[in-house]
C-alpha atoms as a PDB file:
ATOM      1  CA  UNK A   1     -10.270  -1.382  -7.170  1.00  0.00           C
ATOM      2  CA  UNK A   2      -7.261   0.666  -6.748  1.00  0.00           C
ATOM      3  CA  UNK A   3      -6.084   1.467  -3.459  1.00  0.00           C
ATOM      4  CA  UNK A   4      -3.131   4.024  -2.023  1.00  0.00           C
ATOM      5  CA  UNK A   5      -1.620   2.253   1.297  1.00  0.00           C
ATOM      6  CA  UNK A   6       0.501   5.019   3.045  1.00  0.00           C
ATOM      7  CA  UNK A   7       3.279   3.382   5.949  1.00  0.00           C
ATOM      8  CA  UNK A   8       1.996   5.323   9.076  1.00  0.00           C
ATOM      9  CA  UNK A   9       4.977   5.688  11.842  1.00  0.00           C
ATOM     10  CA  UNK A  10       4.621   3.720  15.285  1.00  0.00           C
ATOM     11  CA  UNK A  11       5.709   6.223  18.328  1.00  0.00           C
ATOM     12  CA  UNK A  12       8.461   4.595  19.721  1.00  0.00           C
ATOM     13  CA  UNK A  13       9.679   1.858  17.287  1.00  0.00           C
ATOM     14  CA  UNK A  14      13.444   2.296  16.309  1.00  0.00           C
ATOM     15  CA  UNK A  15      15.213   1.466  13.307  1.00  0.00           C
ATOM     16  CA  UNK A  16      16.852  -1.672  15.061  1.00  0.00           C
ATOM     17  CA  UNK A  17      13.703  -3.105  14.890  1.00  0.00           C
ATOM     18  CA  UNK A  18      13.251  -3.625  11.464  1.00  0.00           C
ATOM     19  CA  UNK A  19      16.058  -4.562  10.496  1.00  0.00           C
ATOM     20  CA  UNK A  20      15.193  -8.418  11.761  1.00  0.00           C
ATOM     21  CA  UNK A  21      12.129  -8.357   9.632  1.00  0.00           C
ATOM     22  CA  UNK A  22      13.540  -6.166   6.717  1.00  0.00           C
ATOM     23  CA  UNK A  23      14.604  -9.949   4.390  1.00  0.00           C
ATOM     24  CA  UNK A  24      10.832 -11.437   4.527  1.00  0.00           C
ATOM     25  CA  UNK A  25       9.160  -8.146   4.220  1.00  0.00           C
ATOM     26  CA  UNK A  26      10.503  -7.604   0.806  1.00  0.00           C
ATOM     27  CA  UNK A  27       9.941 -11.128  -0.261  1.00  0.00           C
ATOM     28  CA  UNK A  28       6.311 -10.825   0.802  1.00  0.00           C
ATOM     29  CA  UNK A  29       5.816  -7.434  -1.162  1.00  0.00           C
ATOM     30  CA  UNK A  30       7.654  -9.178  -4.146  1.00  0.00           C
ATOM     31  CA  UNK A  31       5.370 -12.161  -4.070  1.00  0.00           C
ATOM     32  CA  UNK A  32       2.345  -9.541  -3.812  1.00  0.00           C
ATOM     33  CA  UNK A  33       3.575  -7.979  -6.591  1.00  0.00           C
ATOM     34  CA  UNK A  34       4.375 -11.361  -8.498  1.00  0.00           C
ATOM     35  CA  UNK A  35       0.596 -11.832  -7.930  1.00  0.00           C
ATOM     36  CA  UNK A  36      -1.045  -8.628  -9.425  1.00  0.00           C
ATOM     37  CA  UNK A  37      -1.832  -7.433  -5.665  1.00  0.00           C
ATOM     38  CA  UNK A  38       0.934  -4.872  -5.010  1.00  0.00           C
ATOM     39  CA  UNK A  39       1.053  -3.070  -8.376  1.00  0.00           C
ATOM     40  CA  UNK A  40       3.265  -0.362  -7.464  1.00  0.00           C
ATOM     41  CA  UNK A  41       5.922   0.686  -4.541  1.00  0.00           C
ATOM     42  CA  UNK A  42       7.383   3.436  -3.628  1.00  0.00           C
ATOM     43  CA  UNK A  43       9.440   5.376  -0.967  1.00  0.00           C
ATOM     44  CA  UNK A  44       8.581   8.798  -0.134  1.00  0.00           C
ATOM     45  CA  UNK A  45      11.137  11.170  -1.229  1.00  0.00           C
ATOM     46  CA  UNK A  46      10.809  13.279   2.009  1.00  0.00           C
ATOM     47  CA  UNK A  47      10.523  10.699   4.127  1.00  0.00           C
ATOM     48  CA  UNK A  48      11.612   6.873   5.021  1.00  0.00           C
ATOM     49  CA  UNK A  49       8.122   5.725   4.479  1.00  0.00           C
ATOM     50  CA  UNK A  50       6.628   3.249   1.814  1.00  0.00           C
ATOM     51  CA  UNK A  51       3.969   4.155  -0.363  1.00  0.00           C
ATOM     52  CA  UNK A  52       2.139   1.136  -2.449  1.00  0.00           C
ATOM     53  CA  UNK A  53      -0.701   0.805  -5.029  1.00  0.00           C
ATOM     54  CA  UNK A  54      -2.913  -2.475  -4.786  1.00  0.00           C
ATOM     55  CA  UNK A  55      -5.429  -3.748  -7.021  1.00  0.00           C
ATOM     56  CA  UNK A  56      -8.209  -5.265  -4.511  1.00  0.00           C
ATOM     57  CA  UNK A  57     -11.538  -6.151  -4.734  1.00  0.00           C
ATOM     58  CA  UNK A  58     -12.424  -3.814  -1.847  1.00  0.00           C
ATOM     59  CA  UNK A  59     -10.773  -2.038   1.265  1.00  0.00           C
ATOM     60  CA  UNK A  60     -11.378  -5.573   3.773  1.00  0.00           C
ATOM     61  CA  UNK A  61      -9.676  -7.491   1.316  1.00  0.00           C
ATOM     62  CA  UNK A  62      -6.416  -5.305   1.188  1.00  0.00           C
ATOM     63  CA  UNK A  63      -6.752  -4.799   4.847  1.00  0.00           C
ATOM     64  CA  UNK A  64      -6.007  -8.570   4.920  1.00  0.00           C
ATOM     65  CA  UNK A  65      -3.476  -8.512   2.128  1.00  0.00           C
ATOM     66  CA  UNK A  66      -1.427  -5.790   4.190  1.00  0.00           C
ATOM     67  CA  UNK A  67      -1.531  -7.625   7.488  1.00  0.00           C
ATOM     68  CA  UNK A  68       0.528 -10.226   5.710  1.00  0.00           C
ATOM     69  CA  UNK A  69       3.239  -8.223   5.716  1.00  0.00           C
ATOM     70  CA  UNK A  70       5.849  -9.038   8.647  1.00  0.00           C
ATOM     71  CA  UNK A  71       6.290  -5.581   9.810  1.00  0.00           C
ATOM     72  CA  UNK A  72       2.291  -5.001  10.197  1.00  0.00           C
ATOM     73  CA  UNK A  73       2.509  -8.664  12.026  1.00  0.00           C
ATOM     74  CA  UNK A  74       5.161  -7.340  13.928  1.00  0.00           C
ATOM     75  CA  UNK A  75       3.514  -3.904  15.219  1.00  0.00           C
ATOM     76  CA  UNK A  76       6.575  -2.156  13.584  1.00  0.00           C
ATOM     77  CA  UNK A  77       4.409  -0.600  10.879  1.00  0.00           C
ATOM     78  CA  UNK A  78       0.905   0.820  10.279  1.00  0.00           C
ATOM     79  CA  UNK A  79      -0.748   1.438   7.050  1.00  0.00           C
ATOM     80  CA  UNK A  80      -3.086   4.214   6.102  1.00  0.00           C
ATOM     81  CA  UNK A  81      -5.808   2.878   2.637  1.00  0.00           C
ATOM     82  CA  UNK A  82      -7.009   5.441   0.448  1.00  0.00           C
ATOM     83  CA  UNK A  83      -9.630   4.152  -2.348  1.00  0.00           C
ATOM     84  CA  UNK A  84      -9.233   5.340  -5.545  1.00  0.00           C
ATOM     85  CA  UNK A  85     -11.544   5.583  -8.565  1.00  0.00           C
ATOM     86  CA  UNK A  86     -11.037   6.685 -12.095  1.00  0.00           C
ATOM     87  CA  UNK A  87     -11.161  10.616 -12.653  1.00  0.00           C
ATOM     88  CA  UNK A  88     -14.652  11.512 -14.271  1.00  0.00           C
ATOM     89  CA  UNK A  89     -14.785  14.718 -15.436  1.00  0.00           C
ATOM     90  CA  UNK A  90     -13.003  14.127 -18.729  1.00  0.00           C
ATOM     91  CA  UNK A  91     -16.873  12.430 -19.558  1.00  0.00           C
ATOM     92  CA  UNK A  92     -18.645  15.428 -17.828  1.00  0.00           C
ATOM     93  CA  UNK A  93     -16.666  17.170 -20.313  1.00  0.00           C
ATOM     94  CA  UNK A  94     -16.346  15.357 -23.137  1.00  0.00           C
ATOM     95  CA  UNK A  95     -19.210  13.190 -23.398  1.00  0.00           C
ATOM     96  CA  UNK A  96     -21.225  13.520 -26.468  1.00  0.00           C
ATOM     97  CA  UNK A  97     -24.528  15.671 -25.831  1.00  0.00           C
ATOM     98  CA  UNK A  98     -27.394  14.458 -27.790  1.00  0.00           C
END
């Protein structure tokens, strides 16, 4: 399953916050993506936030990938999942009729 994670702002946390955390958190994303997990990343263009793509075998498993990260550990970041599935109206329009 395919699944949009969208980094949600914390009220009140300041960039001097991450910047402790900023070394692990991209070597946990890169080992996430070395493992077929984190498929994609991204950085909004109109914002400072991160935008990934997982491939999970359901929401409560990439719910527990995510909380690996060390800025979800340390409260610094939140993530929003979105669930994805694979468009279907090309069949509803395509499909053979018999």
């Amino acid at each position: 399953m395919k699944i949009m994670a969208f980094e949600k702002d914390i009220a009140g946390v300041t960039g001097a916050q991450f910047q402790p955390h900023l070394k692990a958190e991209a070597r946990r994303v890169w080992e996430l993506h070395q493992a077929g997990v984190v498929r994609e990343m991204y950085f909004r263009d109109d914002q400072p936030t991160a935008v990934l793509v997982l491939e999970c075998g359901n929401l409560e498993e990439a719910r527990n990938v995510l909380a690996t990260l060390p800025l979800v550990q340390a409260g610094l970041i939140a993530l929003e999942l979105i669930p994805l599935r694979a468009y279907p109206g090309f069949a509803r329009l395509f499909a053979e009729q018999d």
